[in-house]
Protein backbone atom coordinates (compact mmCIF):
# COMPACT_ATOMS: atom_id res chain seq x y z
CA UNK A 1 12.47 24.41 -26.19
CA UNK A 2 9.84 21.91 -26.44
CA UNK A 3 11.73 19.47 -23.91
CA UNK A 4 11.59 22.09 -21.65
CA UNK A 5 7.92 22.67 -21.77
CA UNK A 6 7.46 19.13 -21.23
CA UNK A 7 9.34 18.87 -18.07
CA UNK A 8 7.87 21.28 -16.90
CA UNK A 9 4.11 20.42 -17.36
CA UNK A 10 5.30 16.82 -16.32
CA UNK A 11 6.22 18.90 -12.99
CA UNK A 12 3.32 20.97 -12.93
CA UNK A 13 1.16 17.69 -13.38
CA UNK A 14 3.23 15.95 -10.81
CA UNK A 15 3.31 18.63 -8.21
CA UNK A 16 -0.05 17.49 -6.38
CA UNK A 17 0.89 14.33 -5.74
CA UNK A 18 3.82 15.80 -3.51
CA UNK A 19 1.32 17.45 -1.44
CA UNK A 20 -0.87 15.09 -1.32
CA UNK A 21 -0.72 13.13 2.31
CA UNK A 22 -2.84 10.95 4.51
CA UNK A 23 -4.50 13.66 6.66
CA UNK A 24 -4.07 13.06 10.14
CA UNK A 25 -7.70 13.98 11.44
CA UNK A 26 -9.41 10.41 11.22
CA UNK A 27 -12.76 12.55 10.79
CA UNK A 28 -12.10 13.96 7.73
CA UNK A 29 -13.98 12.86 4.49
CA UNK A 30 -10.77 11.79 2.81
CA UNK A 31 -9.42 9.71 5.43
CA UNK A 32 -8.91 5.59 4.27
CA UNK A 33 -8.74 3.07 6.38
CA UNK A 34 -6.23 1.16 3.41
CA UNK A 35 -5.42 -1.67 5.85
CA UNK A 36 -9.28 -2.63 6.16
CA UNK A 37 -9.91 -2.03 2.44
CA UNK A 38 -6.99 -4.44 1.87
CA UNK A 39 -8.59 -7.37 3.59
CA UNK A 40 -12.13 -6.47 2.35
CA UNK A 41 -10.49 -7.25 -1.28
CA UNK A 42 -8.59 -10.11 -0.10
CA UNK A 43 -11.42 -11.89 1.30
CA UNK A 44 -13.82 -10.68 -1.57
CA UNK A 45 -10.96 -12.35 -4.51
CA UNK A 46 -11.31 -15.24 -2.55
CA UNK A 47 -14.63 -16.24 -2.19
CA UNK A 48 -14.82 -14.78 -5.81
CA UNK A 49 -12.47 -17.72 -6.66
CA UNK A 50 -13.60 -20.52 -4.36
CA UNK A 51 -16.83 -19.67 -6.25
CA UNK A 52 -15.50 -20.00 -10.14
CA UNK A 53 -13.78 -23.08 -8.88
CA UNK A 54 -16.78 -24.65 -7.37
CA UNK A 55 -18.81 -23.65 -10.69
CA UNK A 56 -16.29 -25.15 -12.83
CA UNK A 57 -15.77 -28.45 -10.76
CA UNK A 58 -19.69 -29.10 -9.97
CA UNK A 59 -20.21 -30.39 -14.15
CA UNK A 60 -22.66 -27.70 -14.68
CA UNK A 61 -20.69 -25.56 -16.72
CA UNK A 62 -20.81 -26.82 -20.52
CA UNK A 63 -17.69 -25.60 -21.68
CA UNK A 64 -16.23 -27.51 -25.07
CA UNK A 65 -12.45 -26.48 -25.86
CA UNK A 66 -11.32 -26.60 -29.56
């Protein structure tokens, strides 16, 4: 009985996600550009990175290992 119940809260829980679908009015509130959020992150890991590498390499970071 109980691995019943659990299927079927695990469909209940899953059920939204089914439903849930990139609108197609471009105006609407929930409407994400992903492709353009995508490249915003990409660009923002990488000067992220360029910058701890810079840091690290310019002899102003006092790290001592062991």
């Amino acid at each position: 009985m109980q691995e019943v119940v659990l299927c079927l809260l695990a469909f209940l829980v899953g059920l939204p996600a089914l439903d849930a679908n990139d609108p197609e009015d471009k105006n609407s509130p929930f409407y994400y550009d992903w492709h353009s959020l995508q490249v915003g992150g990409v660009i923002c890991a990488g000067i992220l990175c360029a910058m701890g590498i810079i840091v690290l390499l310019s002899g102003k970071c006092k790290c001592k290992f062991g």
